[in-house]
PDB file of N, CA and C in Angstrom:
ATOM      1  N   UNK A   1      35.424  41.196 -10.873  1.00  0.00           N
ATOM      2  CA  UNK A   1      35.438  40.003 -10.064  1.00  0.00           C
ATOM      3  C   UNK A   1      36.812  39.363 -10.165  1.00  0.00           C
ATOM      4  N   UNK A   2      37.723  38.610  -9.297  1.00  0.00           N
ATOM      5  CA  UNK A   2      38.709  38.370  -9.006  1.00  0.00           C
ATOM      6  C   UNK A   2      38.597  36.680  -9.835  1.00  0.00           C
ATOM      7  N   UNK A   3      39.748  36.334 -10.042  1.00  0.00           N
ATOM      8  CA  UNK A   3      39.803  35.372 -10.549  1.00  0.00           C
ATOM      9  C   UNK A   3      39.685  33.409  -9.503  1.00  0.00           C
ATOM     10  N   UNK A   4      39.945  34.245  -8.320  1.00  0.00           N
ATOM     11  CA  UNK A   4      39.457  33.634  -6.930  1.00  0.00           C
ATOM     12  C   UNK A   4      38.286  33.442  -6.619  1.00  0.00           C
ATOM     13  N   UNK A   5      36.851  34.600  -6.825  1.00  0.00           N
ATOM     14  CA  UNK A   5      35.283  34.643  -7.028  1.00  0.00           C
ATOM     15  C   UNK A   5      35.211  33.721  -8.249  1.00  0.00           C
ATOM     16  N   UNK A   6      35.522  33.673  -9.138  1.00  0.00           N
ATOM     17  CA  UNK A   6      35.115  32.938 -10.075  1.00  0.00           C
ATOM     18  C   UNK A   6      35.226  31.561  -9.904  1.00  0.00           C
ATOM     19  N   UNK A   7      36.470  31.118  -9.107  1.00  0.00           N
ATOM     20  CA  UNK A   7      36.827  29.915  -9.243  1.00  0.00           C
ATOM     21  C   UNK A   7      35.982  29.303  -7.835  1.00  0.00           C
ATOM     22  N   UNK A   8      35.510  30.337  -7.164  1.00  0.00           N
ATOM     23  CA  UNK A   8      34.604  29.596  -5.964  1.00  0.00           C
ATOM     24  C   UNK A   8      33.413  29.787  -6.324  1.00  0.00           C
ATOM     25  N   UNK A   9      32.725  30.382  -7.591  1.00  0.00           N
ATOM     26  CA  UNK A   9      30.931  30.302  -8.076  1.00  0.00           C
ATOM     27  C   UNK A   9      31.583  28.798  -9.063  1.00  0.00           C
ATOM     28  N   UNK A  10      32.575  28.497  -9.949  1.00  0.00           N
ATOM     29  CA  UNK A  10      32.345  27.709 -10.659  1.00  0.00           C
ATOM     30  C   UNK A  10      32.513  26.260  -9.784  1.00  0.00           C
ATOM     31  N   UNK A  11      33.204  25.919  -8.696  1.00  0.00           N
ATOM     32  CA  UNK A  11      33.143  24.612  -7.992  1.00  0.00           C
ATOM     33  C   UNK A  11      31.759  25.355  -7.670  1.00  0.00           C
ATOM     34  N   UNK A  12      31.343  26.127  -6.561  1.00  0.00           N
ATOM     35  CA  UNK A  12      29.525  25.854  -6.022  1.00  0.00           C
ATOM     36  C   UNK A  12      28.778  25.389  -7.298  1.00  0.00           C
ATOM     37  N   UNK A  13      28.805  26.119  -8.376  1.00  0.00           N
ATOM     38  CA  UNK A  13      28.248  25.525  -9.346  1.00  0.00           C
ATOM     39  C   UNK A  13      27.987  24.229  -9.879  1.00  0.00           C
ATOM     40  N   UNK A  14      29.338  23.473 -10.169  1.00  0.00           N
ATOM     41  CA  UNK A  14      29.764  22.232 -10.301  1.00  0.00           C
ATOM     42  C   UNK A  14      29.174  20.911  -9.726  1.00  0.00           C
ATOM     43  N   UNK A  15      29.200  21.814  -7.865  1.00  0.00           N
ATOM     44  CA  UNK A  15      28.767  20.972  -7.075  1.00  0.00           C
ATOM     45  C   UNK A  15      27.365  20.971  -6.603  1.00  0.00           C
ATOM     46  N   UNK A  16      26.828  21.602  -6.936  1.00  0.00           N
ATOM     47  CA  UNK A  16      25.101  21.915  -7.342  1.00  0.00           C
ATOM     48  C   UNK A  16      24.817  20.616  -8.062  1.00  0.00           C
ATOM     49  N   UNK A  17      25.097  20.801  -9.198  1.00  0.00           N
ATOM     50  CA  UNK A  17      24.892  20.290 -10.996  1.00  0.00           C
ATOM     51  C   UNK A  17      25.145  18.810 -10.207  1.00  0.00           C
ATOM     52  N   UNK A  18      26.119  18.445  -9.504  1.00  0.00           N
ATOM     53  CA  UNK A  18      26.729  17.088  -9.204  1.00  0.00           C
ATOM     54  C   UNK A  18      25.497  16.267  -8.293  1.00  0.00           C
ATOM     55  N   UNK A  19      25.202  17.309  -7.219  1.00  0.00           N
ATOM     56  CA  UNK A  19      24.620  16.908  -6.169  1.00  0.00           C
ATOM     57  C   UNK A  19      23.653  17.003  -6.790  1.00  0.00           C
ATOM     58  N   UNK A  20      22.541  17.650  -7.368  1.00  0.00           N
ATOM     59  CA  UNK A  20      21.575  17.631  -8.228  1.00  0.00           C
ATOM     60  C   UNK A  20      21.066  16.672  -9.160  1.00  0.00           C
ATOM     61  N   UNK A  21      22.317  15.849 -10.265  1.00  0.00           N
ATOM     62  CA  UNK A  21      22.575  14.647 -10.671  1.00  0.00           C
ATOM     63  C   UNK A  21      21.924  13.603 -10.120  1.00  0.00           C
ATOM     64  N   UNK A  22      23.099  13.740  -8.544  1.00  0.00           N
ATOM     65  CA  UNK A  22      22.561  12.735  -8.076  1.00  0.00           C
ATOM     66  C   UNK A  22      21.425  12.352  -7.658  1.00  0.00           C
ATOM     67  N   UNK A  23      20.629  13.123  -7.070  1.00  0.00           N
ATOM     68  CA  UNK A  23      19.723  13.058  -6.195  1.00  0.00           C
ATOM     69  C   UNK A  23      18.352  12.418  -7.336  1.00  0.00           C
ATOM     70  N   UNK A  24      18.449  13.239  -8.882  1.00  0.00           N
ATOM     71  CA  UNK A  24      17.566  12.652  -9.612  1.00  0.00           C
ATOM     72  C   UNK A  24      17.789  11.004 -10.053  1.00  0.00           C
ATOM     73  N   UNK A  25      18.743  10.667 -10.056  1.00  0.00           N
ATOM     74  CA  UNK A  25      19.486   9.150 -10.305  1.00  0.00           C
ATOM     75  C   UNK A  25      18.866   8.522  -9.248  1.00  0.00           C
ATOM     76  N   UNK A  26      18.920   8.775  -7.828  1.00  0.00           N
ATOM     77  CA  UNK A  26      18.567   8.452  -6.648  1.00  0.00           C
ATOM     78  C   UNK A  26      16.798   8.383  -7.120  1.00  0.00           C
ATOM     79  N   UNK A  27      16.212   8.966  -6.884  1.00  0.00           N
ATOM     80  CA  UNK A  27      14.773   9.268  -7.558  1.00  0.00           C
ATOM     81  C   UNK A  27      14.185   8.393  -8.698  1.00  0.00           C
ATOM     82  N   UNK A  28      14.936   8.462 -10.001  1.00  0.00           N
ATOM     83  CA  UNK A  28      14.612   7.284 -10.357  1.00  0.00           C
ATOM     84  C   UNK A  28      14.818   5.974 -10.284  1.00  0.00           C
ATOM     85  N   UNK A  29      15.472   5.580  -9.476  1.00  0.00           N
ATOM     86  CA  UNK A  29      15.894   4.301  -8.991  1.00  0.00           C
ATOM     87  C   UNK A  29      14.674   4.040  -7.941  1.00  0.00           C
ATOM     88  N   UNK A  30      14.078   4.555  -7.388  1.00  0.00           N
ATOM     89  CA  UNK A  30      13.093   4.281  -6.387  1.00  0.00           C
ATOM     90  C   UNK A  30      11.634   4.152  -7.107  1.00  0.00           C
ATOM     91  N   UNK A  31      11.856   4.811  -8.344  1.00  0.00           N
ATOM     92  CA  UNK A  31      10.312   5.103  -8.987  1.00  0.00           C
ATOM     93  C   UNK A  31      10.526   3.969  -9.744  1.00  0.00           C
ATOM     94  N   UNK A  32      11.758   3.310 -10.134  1.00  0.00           N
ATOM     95  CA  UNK A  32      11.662   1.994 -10.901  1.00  0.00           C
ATOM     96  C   UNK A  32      11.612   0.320 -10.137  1.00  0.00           C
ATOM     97  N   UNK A  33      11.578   0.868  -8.975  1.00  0.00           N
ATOM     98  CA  UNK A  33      11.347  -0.188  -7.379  1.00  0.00           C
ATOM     99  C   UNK A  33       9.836  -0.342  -7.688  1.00  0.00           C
ATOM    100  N   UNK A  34       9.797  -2.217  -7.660  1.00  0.00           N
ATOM    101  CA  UNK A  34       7.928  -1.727  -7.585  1.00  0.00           C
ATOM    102  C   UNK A  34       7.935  -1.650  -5.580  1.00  0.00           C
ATOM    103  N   UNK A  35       6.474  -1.149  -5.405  1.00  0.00           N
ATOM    104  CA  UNK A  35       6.184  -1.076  -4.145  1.00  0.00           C
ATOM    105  C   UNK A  35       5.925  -2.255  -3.579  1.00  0.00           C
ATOM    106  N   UNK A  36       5.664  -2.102  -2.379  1.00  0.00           N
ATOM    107  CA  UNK A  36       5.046  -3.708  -1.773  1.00  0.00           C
ATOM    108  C   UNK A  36       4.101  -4.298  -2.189  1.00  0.00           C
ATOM    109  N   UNK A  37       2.935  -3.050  -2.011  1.00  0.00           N
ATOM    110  CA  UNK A  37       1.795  -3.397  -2.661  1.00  0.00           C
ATOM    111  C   UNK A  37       1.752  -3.866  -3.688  1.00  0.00           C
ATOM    112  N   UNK A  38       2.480  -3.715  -5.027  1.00  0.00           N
ATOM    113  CA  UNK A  38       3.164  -4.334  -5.954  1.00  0.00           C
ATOM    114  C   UNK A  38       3.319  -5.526  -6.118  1.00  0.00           C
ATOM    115  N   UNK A  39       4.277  -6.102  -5.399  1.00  0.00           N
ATOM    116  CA  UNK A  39       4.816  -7.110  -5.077  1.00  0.00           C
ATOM    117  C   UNK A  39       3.796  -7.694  -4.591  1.00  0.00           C
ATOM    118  N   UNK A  40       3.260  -7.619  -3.313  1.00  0.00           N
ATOM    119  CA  UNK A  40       2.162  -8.660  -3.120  1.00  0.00           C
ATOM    120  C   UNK A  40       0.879  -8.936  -3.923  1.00  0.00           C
ATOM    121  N   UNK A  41       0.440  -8.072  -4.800  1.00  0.00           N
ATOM    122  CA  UNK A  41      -0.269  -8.283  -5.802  1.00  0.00           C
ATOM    123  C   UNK A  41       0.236  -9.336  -6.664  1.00  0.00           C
ATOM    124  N   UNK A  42       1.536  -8.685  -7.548  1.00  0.00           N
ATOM    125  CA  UNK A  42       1.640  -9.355  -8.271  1.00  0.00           C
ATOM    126  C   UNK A  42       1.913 -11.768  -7.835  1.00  0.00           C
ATOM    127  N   UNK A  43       2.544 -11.509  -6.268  1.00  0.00           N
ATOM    128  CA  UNK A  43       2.680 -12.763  -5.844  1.00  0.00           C
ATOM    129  C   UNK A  43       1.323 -13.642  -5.433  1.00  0.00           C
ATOM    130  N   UNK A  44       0.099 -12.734  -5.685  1.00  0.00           N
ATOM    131  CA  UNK A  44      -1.234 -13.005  -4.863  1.00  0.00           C
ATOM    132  C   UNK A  44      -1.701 -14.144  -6.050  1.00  0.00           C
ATOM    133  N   UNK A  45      -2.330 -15.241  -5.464  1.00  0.00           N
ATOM    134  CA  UNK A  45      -2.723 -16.416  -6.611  1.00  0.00           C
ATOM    135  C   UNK A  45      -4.404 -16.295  -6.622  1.00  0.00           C
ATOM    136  N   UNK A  46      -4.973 -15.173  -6.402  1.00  0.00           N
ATOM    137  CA  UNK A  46      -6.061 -14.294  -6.171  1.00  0.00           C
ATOM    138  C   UNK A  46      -6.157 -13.159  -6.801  1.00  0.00           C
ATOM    139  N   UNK A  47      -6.953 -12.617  -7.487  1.00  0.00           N
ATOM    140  CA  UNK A  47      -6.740 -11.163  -7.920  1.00  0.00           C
ATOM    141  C   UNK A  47      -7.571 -10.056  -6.626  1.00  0.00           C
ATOM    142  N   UNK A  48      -7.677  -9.031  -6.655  1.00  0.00           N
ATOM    143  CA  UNK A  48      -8.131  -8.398  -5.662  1.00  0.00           C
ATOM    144  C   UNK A  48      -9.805  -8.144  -5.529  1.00  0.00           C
ATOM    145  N   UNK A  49     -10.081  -8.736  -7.265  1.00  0.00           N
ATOM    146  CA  UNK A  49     -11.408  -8.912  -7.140  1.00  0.00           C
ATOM    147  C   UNK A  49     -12.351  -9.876  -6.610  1.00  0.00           C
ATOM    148  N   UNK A  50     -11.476 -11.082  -6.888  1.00  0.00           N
ATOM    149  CA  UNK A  50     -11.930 -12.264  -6.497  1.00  0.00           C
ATOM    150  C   UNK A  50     -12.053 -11.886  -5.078  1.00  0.00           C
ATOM    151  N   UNK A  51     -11.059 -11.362  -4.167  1.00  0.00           N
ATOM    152  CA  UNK A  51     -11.246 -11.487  -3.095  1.00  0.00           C
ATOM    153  C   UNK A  51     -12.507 -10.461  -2.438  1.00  0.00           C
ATOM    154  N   UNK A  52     -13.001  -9.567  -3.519  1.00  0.00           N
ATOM    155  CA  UNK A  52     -13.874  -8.515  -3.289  1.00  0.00           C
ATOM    156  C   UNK A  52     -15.183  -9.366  -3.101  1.00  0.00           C
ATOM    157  N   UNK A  53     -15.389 -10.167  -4.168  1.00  0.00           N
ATOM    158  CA  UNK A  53     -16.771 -11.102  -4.298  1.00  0.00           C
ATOM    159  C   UNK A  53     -16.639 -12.204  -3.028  1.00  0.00           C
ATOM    160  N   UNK A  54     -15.343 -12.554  -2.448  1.00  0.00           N
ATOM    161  CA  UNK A  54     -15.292 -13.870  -1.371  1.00  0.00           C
ATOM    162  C   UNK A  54     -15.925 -12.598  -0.193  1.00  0.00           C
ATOM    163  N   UNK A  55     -15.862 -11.564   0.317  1.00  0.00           N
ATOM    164  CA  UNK A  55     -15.547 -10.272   1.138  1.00  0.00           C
ATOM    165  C   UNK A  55     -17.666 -10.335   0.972  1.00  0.00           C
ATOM    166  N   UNK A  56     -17.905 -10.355  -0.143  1.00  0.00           N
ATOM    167  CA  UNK A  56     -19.364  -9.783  -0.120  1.00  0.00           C
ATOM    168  C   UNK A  56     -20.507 -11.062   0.174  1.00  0.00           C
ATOM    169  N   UNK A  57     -19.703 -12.030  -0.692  1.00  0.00           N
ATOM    170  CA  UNK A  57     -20.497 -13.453  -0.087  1.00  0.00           C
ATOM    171  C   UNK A  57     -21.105 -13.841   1.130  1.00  0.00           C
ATOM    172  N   UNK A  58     -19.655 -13.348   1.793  1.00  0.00           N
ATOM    173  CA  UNK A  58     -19.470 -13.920   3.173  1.00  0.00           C
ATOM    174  C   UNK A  58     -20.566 -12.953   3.830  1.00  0.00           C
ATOM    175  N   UNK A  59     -20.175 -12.235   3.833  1.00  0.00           N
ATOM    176  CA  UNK A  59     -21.208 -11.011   4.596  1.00  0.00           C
ATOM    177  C   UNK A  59     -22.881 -10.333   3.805  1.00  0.00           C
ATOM    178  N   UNK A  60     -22.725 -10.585   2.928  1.00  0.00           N
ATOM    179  CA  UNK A  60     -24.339 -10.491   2.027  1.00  0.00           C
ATOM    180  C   UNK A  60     -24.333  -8.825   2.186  1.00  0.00           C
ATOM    181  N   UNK A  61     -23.246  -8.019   2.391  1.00  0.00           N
ATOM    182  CA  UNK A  61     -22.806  -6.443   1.794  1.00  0.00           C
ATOM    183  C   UNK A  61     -22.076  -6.238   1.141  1.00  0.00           C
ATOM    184  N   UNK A  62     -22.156  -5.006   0.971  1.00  0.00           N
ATOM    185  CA  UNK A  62     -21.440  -4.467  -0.835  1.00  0.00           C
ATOM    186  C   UNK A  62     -20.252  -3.725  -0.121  1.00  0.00           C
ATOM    187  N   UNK A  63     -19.082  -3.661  -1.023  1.00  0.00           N
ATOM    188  CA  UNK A  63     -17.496  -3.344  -0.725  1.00  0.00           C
ATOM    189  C   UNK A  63     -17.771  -2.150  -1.236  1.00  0.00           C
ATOM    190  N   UNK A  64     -17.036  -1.301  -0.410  1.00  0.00           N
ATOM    191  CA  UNK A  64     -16.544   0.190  -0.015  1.00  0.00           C
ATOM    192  C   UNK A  64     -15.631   0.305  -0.060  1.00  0.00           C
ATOM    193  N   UNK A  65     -14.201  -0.401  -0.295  1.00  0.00           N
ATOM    194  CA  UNK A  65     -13.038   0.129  -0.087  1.00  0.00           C
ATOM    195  C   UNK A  65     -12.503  -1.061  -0.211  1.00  0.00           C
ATOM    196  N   UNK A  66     -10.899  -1.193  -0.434  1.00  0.00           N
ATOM    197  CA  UNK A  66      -9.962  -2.381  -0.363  1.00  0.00           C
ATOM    198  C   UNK A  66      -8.736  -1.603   0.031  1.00  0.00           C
ATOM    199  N   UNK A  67      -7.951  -3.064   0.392  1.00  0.00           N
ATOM    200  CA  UNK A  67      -6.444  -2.760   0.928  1.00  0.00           C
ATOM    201  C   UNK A  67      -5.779  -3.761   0.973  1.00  0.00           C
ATOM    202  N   UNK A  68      -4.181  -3.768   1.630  1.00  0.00           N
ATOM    203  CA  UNK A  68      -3.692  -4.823   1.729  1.00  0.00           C
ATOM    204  C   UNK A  68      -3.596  -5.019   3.388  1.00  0.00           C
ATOM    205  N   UNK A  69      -3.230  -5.628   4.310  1.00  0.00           N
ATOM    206  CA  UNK A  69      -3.471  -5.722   5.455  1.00  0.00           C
ATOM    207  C   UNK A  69      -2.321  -6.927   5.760  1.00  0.00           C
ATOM    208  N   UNK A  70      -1.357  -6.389   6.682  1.00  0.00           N
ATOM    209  CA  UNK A  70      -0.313  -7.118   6.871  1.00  0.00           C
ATOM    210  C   UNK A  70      -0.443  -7.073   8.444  1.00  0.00           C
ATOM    211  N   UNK A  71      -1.038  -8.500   9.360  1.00  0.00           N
ATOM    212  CA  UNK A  71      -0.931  -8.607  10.444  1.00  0.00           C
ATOM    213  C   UNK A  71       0.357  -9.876  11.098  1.00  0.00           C
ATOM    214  N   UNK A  72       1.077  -9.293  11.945  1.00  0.00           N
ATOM    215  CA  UNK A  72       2.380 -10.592  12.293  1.00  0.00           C
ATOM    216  C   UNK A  72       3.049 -11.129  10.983  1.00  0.00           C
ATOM    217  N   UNK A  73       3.499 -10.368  10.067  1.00  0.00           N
ATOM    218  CA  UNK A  73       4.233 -10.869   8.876  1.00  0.00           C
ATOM    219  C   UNK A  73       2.746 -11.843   8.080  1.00  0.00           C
ATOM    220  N   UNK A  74       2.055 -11.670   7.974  1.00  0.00           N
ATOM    221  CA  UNK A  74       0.512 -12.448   7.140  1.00  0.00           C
ATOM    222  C   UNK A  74      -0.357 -11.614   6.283  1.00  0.00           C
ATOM    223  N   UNK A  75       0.155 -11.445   5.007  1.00  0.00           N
ATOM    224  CA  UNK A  75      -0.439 -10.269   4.401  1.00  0.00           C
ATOM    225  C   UNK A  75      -1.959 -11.112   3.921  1.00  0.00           C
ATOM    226  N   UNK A  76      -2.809 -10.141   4.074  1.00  0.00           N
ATOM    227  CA  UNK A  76      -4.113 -10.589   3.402  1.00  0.00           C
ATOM    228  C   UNK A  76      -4.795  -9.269   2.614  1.00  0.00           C
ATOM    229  N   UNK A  77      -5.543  -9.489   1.411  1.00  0.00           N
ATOM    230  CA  UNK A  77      -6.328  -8.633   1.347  1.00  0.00           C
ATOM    231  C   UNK A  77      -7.401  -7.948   2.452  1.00  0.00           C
ATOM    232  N   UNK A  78      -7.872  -6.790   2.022  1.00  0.00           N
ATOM    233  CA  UNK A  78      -8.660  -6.351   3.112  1.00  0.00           C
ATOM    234  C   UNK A  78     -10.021  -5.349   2.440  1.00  0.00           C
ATOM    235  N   UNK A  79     -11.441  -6.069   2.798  1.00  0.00           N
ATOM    236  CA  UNK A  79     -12.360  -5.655   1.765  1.00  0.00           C
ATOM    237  C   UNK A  79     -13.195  -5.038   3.161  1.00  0.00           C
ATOM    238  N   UNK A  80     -13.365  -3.859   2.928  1.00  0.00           N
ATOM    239  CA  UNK A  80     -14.286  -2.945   3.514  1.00  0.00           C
ATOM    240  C   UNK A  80     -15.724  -3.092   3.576  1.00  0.00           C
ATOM    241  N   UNK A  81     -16.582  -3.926   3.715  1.00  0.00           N
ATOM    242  CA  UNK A  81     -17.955  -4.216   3.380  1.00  0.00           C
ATOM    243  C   UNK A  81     -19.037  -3.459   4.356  1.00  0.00           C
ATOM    244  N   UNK A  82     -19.897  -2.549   3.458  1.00  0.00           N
ATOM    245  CA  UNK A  82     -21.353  -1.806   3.938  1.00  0.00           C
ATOM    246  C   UNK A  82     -22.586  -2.727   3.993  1.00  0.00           C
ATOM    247  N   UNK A  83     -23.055  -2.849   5.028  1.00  0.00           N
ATOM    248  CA  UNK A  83     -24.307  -3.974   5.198  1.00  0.00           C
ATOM    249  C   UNK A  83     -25.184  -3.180   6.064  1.00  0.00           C
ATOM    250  N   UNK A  84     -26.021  -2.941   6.071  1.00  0.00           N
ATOM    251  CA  UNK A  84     -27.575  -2.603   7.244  1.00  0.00           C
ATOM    252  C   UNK A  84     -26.663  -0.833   7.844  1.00  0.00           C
ATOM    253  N   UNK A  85     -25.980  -0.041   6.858  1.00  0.00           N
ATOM    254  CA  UNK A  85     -25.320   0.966   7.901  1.00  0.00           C
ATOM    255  C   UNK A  85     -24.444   0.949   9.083  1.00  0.00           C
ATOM    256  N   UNK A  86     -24.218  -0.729   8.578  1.00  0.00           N
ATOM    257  CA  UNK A  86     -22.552  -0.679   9.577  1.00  0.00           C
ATOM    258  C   UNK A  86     -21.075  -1.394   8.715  1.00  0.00           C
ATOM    259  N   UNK A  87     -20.610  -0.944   8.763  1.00  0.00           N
ATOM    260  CA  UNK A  87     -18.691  -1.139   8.634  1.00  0.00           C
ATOM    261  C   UNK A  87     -18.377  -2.337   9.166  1.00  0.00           C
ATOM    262  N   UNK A  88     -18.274  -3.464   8.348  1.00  0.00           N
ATOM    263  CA  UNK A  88     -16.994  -4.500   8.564  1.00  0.00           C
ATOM    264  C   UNK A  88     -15.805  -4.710   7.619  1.00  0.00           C
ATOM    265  N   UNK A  89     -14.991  -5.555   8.593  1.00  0.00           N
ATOM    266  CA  UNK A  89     -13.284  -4.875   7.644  1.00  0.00           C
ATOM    267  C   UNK A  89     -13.503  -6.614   7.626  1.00  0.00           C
ATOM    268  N   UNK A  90     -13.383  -7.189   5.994  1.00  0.00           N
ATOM    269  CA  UNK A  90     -12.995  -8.998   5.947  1.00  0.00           C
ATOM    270  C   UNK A  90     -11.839  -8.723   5.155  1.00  0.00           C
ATOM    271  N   UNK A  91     -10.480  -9.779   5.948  1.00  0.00           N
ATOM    272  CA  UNK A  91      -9.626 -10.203   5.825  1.00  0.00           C
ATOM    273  C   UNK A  91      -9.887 -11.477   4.668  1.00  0.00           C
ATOM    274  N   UNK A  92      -8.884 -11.438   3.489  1.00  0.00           N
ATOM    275  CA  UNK A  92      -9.020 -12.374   2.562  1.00  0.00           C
ATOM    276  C   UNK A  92      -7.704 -12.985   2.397  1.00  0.00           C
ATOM    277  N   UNK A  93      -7.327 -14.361   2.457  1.00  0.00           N
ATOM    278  CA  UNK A  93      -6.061 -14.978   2.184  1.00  0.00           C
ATOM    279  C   UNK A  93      -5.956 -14.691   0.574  1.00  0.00           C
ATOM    280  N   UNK A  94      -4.581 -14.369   0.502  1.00  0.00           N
ATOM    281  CA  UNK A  94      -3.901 -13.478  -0.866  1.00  0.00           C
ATOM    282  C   UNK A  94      -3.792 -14.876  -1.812  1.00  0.00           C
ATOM    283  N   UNK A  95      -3.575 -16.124  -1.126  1.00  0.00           N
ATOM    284  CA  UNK A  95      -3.447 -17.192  -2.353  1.00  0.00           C
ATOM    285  C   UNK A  95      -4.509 -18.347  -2.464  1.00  0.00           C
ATOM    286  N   UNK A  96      -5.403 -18.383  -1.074  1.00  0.00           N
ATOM    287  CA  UNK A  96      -6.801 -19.401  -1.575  1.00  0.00           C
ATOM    288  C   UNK A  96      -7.824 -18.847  -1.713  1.00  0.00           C
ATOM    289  N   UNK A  97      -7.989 -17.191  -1.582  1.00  0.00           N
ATOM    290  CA  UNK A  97      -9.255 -16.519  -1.725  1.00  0.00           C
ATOM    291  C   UNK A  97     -10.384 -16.791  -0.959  1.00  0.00           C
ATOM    292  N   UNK A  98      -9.607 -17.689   0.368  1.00  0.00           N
ATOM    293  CA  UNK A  98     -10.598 -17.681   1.780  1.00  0.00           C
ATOM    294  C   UNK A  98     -10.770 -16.317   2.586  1.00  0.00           C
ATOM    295  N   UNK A  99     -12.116 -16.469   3.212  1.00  0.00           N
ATOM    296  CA  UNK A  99     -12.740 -15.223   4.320  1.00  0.00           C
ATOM    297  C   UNK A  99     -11.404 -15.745   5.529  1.00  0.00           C
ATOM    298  N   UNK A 100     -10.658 -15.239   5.630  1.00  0.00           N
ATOM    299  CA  UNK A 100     -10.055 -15.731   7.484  1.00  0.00           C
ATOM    300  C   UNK A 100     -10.607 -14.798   8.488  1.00  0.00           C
ATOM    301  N   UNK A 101     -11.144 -13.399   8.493  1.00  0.00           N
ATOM    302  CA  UNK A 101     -11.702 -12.938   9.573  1.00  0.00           C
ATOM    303  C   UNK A 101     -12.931 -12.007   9.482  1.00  0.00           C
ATOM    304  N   UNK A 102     -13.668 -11.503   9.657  1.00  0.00           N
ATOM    305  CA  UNK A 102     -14.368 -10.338   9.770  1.00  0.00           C
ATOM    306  C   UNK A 102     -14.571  -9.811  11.005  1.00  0.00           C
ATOM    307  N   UNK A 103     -14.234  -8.524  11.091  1.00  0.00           N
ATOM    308  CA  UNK A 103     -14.592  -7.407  12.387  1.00  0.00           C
ATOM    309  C   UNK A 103     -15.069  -6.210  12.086  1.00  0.00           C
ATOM    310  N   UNK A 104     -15.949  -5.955  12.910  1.00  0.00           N
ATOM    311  CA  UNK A 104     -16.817  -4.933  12.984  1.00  0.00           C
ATOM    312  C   UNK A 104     -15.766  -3.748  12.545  1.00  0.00           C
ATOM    313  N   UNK A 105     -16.018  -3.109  11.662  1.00  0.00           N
ATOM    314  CA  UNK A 105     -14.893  -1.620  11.396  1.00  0.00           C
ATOM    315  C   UNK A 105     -15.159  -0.490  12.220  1.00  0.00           C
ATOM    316  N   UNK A 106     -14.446  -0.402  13.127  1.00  0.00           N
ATOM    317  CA  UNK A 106     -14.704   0.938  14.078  1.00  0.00           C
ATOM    318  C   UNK A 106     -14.388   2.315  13.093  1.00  0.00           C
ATOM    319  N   UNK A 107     -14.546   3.317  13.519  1.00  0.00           N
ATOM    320  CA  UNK A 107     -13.576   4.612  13.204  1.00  0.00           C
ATOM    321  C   UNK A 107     -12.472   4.844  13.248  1.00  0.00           C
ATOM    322  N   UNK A 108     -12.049   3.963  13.752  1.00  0.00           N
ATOM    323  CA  UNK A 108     -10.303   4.505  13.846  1.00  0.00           C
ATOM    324  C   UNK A 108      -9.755   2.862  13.428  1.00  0.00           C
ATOM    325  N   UNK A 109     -10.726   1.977  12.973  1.00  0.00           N
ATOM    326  CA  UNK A 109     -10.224   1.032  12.618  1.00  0.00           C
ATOM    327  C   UNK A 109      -9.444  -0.110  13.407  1.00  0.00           C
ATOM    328  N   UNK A 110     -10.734   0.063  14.522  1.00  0.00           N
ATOM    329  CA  UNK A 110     -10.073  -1.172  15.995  1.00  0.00           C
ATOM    330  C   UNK A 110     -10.848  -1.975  15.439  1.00  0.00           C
ATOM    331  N   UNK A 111      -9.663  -3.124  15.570  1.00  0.00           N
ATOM    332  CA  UNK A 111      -9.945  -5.128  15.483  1.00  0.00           C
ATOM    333  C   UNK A 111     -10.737  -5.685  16.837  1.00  0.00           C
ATOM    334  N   UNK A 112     -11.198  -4.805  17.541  1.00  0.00           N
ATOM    335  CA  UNK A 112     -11.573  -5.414  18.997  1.00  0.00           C
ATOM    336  C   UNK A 112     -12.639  -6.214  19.018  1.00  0.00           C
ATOM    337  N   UNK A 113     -13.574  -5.999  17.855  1.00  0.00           N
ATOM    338  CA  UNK A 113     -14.791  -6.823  17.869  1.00  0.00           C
ATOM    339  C   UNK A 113     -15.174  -7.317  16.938  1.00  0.00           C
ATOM    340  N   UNK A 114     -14.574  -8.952  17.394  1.00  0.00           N
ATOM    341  CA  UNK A 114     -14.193 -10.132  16.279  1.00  0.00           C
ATOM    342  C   UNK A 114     -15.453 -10.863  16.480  1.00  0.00           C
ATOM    343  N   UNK A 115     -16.140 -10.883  14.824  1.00  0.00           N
ATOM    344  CA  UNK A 115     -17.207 -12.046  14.638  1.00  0.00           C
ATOM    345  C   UNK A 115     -16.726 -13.151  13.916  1.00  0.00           C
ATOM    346  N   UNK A 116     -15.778 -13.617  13.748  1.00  0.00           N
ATOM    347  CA  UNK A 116     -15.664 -14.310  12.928  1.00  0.00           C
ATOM    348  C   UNK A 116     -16.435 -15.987  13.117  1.00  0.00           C
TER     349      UNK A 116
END
């Protein structure tokens, strides 16, 4: 091997190892980001349970699922409630642990049919 091959495997090499570096640096910098969900938890003056029991009150069914639910910049919790074999999705304010909406939960998760 020429002393020219060598000196073009040891920069590819180099620049592997470099770019490689980086990309894990990059990586953990994102895994040490909390998420949104994160963030709005931790800013919520509600825990996600509380808002589970405001979610079942309201509706006299039992929770299936939770989320966070960000409509027009207005994040609210979002409690999935099973009653009589039908799906409603209740919206919970993240800092007074009020009901603000309930709608019928379609399948694909259309807001179209508001009882509130």
């Amino acid at each position: 091997m020429t002393s020219k091959s060598l000196g073009i495997m040891a920069f590819g090499a180099l620049l592997g190892v470099t770019l490689f570096t980086g990309a894990n640096a990059n990586a953990r910098e994102r895994r040490d980001e909390p998420t949104d969900e994160s963030r709005i938890l931790s800013a919520a003056k509600v825990s996600l349970g509380q808002a589970v029991t405001a979610a079942e009150q309201a509706t006299g069914g039992r929770a299936a699922g939770t989320g966070i639910e960000d409509q027009n910049g207005i994040v609210h919790f979002e409690v999935t409630i099973l009653k009589d074999k039908a799906r409603k999705k209740v919206l919970v304010d993240t800092q007074t642990g009020q009901v603000v909406k309930i709608v019928a939960a379609a399948d694909d998760d259309d807001d179209s049919e508001s009882e509130d």
